[in-house]
C-alpha atoms as a PDB file:
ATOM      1  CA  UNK A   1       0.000   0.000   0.000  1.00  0.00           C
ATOM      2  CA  UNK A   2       3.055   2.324   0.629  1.00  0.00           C
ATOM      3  CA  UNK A   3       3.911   2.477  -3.294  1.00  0.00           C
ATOM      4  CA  UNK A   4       0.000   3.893  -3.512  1.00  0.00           C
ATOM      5  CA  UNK A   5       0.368   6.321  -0.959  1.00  0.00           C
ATOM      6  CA  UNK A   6       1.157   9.947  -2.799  1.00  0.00           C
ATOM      7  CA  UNK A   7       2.984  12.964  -1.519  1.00  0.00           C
ATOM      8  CA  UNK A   8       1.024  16.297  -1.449  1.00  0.00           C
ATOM      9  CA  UNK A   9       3.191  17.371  -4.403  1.00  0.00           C
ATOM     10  CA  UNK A  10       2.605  14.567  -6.551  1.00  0.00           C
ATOM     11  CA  UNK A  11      -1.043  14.745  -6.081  1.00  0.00           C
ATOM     12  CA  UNK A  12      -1.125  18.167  -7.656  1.00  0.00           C
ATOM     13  CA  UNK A  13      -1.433  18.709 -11.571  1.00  0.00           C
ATOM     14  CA  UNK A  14       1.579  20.751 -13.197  1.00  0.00           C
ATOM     15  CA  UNK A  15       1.263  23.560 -15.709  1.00  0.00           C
ATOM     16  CA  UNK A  16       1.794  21.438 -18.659  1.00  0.00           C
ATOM     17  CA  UNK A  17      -0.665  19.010 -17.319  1.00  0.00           C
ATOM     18  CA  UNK A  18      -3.181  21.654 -17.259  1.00  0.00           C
ATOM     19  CA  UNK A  19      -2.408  22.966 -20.088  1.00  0.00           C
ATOM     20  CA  UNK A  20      -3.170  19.188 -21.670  1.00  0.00           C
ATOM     21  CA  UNK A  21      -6.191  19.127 -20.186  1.00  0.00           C
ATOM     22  CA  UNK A  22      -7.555  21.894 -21.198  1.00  0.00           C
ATOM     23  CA  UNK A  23      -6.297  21.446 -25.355  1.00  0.00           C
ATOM     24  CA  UNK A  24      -7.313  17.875 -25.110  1.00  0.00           C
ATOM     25  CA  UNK A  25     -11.358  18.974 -23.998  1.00  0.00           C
ATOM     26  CA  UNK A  26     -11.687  22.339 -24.871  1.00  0.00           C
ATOM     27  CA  UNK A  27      -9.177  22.550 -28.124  1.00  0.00           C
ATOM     28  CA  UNK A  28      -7.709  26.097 -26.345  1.00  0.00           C
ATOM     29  CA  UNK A  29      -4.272  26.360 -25.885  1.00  0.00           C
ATOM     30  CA  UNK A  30      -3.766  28.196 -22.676  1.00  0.00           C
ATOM     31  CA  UNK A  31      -0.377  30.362 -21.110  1.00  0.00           C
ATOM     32  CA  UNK A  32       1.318  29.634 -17.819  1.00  0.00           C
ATOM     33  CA  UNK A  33       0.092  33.282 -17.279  1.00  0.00           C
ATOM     34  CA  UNK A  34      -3.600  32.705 -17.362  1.00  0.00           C
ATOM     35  CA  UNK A  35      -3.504  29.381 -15.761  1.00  0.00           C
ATOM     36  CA  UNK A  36      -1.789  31.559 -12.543  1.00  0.00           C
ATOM     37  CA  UNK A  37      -4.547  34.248 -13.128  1.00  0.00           C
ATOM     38  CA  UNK A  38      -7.438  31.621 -13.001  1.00  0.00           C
ATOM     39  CA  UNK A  39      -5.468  29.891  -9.625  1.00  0.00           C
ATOM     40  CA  UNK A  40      -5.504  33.655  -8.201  1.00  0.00           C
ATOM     41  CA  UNK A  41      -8.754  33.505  -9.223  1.00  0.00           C
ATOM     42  CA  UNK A  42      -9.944  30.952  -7.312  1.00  0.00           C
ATOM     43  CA  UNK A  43      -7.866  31.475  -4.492  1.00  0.00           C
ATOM     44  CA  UNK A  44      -5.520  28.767  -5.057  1.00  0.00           C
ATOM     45  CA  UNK A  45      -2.196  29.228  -3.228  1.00  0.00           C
ATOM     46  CA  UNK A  46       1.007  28.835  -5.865  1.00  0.00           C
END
């Protein structure tokens, strides 16, 4: 079970994963820039 068990920073999506999820459903390409704006946004510590 130890090998399941995830770290606070690997639970959390990077940039580039973001930015994959968003092309792959939406077909935008977003900025590193924007994606910090929306975190602000929402109130999402960086």
């Amino acid at each position: 079970m130890d090998e399941l068990d995830l770290t606070a920073a690997e639970s959390k999506a990077t940039y580039e994963e973001i930015k994959d999820y968003v092309l792959e459903h939406s077909g935008l390409k977003v900025s590193n820039l924007y994606i910090a704006q929306i975190k602000q946004k929402c109130g999402i510590i960086l």
